[in-house]
PDB file of N, CA and C in Angstrom:
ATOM      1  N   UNK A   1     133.765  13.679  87.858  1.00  0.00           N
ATOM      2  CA  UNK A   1     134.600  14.842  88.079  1.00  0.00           C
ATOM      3  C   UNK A   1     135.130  14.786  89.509  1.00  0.00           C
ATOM      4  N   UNK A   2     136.599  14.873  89.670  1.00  0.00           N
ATOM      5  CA  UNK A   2     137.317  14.956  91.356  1.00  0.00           C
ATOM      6  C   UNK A   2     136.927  15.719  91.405  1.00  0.00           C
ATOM      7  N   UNK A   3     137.853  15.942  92.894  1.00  0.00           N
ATOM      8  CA  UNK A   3     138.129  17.518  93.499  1.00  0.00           C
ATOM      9  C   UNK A   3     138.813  17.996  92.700  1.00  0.00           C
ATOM     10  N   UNK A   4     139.816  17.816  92.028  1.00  0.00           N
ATOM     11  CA  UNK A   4     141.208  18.505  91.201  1.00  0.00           C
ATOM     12  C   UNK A   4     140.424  19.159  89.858  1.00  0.00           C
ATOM     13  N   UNK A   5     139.291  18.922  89.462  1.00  0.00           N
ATOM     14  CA  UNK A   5     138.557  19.317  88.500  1.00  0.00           C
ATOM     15  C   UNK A   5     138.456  20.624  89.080  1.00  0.00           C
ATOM     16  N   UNK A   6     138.649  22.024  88.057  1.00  0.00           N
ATOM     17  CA  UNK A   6     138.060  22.951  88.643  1.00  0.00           C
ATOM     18  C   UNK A   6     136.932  23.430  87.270  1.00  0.00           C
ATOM     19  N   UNK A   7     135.868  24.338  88.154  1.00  0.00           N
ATOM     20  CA  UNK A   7     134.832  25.151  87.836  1.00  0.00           C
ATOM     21  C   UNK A   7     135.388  26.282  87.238  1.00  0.00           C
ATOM     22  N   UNK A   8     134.783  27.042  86.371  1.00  0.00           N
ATOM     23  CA  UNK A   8     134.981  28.621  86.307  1.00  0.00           C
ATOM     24  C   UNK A   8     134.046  29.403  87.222  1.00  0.00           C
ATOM     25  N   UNK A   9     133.276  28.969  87.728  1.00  0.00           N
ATOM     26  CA  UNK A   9     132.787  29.803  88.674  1.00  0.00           C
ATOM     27  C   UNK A   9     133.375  30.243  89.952  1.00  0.00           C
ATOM     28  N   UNK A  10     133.271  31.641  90.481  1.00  0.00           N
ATOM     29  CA  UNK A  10     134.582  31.815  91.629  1.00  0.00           C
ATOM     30  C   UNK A  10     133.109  31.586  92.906  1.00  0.00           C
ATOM     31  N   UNK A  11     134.063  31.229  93.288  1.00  0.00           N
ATOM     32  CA  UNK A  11     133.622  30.044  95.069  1.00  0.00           C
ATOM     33  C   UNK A  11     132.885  29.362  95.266  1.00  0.00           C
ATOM     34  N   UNK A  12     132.943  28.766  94.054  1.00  0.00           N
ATOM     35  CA  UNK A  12     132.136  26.968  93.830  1.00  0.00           C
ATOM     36  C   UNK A  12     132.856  25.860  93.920  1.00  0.00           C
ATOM     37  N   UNK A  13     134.248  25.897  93.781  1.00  0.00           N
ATOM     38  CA  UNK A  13     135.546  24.926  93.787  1.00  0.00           C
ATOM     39  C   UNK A  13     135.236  23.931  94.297  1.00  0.00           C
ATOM     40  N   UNK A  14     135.196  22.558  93.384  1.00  0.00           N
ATOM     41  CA  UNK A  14     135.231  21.520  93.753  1.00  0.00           C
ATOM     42  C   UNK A  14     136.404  20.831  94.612  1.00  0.00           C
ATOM     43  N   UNK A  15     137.461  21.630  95.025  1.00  0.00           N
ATOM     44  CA  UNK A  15     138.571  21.182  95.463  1.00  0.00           C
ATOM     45  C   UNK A  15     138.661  21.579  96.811  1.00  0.00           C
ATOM     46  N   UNK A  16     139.619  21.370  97.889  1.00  0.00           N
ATOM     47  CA  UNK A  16     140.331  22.490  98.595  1.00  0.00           C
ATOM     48  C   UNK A  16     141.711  22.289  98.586  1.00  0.00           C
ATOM     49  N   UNK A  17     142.371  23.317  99.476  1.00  0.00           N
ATOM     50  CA  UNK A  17     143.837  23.397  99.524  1.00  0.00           C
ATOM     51  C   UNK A  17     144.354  22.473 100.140  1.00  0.00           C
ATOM     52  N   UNK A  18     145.915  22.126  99.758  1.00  0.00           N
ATOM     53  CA  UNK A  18     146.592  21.621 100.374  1.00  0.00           C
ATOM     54  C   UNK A  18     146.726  21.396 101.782  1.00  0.00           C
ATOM     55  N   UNK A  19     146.990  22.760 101.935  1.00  0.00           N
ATOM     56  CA  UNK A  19     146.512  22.660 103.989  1.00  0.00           C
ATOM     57  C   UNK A  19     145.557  23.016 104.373  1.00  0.00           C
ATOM     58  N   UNK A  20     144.390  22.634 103.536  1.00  0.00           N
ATOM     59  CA  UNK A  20     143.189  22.167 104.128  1.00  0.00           C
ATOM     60  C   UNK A  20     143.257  20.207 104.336  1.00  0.00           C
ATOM     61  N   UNK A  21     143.361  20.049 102.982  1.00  0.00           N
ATOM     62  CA  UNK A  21     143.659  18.488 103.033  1.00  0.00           C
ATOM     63  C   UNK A  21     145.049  17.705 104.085  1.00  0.00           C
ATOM     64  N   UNK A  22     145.805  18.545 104.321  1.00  0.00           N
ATOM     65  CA  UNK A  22     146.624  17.858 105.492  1.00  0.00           C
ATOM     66  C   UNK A  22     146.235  18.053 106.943  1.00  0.00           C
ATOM     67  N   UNK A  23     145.161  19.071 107.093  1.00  0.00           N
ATOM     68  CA  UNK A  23     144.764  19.251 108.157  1.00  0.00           C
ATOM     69  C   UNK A  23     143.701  18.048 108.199  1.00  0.00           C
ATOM     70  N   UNK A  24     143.197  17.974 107.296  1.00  0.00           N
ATOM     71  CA  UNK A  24     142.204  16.650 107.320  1.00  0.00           C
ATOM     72  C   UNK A  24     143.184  15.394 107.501  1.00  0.00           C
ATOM     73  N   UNK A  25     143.613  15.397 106.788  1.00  0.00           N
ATOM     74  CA  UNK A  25     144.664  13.778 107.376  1.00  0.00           C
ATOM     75  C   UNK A  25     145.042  13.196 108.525  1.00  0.00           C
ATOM     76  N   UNK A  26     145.711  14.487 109.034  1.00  0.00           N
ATOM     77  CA  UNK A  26     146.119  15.009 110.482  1.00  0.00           C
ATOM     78  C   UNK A  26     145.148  15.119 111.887  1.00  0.00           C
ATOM     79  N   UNK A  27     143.967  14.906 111.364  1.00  0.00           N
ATOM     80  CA  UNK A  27     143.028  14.738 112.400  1.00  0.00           C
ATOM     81  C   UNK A  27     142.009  13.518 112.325  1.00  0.00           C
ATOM     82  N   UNK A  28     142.128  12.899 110.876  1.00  0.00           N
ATOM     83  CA  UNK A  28     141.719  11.442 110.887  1.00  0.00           C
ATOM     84  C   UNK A  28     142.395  10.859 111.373  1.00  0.00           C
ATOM     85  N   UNK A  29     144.201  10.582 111.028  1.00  0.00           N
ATOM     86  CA  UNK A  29     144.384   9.828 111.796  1.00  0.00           C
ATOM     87  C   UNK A  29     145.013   9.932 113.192  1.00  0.00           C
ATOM     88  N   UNK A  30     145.204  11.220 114.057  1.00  0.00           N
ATOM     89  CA  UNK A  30     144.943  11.452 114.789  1.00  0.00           C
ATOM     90  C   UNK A  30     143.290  10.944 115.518  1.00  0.00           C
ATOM     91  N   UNK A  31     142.261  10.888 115.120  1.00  0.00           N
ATOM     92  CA  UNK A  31     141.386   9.929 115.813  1.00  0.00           C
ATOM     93  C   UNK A  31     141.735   8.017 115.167  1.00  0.00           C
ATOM     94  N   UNK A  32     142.289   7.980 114.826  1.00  0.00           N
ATOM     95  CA  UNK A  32     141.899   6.683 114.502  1.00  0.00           C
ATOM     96  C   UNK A  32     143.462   6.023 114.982  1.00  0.00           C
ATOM     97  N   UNK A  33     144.545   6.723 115.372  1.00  0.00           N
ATOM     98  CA  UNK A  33     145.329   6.071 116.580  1.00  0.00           C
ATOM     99  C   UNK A  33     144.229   6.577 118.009  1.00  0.00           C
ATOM    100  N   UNK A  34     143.844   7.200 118.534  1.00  0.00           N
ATOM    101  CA  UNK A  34     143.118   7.614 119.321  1.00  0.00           C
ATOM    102  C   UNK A  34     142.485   6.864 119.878  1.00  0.00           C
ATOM    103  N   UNK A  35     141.366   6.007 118.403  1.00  0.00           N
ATOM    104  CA  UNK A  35     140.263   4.887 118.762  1.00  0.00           C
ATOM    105  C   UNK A  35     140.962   3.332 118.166  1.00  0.00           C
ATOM    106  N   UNK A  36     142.593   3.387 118.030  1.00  0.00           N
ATOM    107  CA  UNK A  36     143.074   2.230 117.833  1.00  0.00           C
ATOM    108  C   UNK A  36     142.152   1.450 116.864  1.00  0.00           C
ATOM    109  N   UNK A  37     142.122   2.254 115.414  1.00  0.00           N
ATOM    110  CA  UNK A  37     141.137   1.756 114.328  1.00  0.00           C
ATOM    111  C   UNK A  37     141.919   0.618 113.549  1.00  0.00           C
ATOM    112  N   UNK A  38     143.121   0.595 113.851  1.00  0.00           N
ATOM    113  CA  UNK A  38     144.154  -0.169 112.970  1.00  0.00           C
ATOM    114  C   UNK A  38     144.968  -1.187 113.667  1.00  0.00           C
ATOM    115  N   UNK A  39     144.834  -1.040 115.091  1.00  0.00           N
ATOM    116  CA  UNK A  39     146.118  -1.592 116.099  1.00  0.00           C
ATOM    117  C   UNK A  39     147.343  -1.118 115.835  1.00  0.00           C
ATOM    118  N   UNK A  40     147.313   0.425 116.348  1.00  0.00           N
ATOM    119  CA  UNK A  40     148.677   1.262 115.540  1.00  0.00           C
ATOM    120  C   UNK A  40     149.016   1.623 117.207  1.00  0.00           C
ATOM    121  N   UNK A  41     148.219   1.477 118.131  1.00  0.00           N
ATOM    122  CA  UNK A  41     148.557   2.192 119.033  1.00  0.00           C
ATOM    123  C   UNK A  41     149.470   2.030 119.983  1.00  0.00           C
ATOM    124  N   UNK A  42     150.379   0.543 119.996  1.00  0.00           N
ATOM    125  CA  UNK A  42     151.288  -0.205 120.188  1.00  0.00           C
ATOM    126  C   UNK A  42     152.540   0.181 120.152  1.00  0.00           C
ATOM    127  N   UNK A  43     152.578   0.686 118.872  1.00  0.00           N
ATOM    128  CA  UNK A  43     153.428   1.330 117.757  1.00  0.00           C
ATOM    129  C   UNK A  43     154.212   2.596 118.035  1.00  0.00           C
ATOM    130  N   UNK A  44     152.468   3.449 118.487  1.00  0.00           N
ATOM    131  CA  UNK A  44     152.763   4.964 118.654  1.00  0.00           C
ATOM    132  C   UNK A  44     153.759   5.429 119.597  1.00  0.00           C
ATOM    133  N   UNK A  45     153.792   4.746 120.548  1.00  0.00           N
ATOM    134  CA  UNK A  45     154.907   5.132 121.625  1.00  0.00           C
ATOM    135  C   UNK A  45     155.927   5.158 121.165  1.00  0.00           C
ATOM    136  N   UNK A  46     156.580   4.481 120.201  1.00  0.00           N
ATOM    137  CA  UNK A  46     158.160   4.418 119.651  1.00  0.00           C
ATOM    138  C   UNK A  46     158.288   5.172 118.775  1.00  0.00           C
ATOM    139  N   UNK A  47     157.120   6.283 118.293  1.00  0.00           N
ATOM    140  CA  UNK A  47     157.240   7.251 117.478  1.00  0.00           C
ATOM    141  C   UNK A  47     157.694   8.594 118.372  1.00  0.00           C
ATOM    142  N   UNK A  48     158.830   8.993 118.074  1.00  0.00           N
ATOM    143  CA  UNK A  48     159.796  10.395 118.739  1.00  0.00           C
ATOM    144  C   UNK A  48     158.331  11.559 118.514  1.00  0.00           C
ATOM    145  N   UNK A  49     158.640  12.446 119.467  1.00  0.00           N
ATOM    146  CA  UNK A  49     157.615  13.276 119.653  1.00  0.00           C
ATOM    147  C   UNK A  49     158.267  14.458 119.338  1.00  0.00           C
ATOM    148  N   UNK A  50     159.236  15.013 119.116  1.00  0.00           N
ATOM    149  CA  UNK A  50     159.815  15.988 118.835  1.00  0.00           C
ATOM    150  C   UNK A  50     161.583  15.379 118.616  1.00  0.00           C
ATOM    151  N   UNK A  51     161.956  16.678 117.538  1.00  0.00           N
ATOM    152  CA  UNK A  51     162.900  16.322 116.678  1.00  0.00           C
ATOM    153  C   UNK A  51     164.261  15.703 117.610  1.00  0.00           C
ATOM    154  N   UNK A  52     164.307  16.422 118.901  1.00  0.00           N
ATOM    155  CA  UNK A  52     165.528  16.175 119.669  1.00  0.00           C
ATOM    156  C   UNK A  52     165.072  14.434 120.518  1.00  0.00           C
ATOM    157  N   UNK A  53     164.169  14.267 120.115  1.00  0.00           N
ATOM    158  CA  UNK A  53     163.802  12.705 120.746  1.00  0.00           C
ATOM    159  C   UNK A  53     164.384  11.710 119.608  1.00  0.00           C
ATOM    160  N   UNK A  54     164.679  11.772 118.448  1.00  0.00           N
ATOM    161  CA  UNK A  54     165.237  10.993 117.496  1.00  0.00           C
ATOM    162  C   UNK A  54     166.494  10.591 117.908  1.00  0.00           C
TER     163      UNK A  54
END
């Protein structure tokens, strides 16, 4: 059974929300350019930091 499986029981949910799960993304790989887990960190600089940097 996933997360996407749900229970009938209320606040047992095998799941969470959406922006729970992007907040998780968002801070894995936020540490893992951080600790250069991939050799991304090279990279990161040529990524625009805000929209008017494009």
């Amino acid at each position: 059974m996933g997360k996407s499986a749900q229970k009938d029981q209320i606040g047992d949910e095998p799941y969470h929300l959406l922006a729970y799960h992007c907040l998780d993304v968002a801070a894995c790989s936020y540490l893992m350019v951080q600790n250069n887990l991939l050799g991304v960190r090279p990279c990161w600089r040529h990524v625009p930091r805000e929209c008017g940097d494009i």
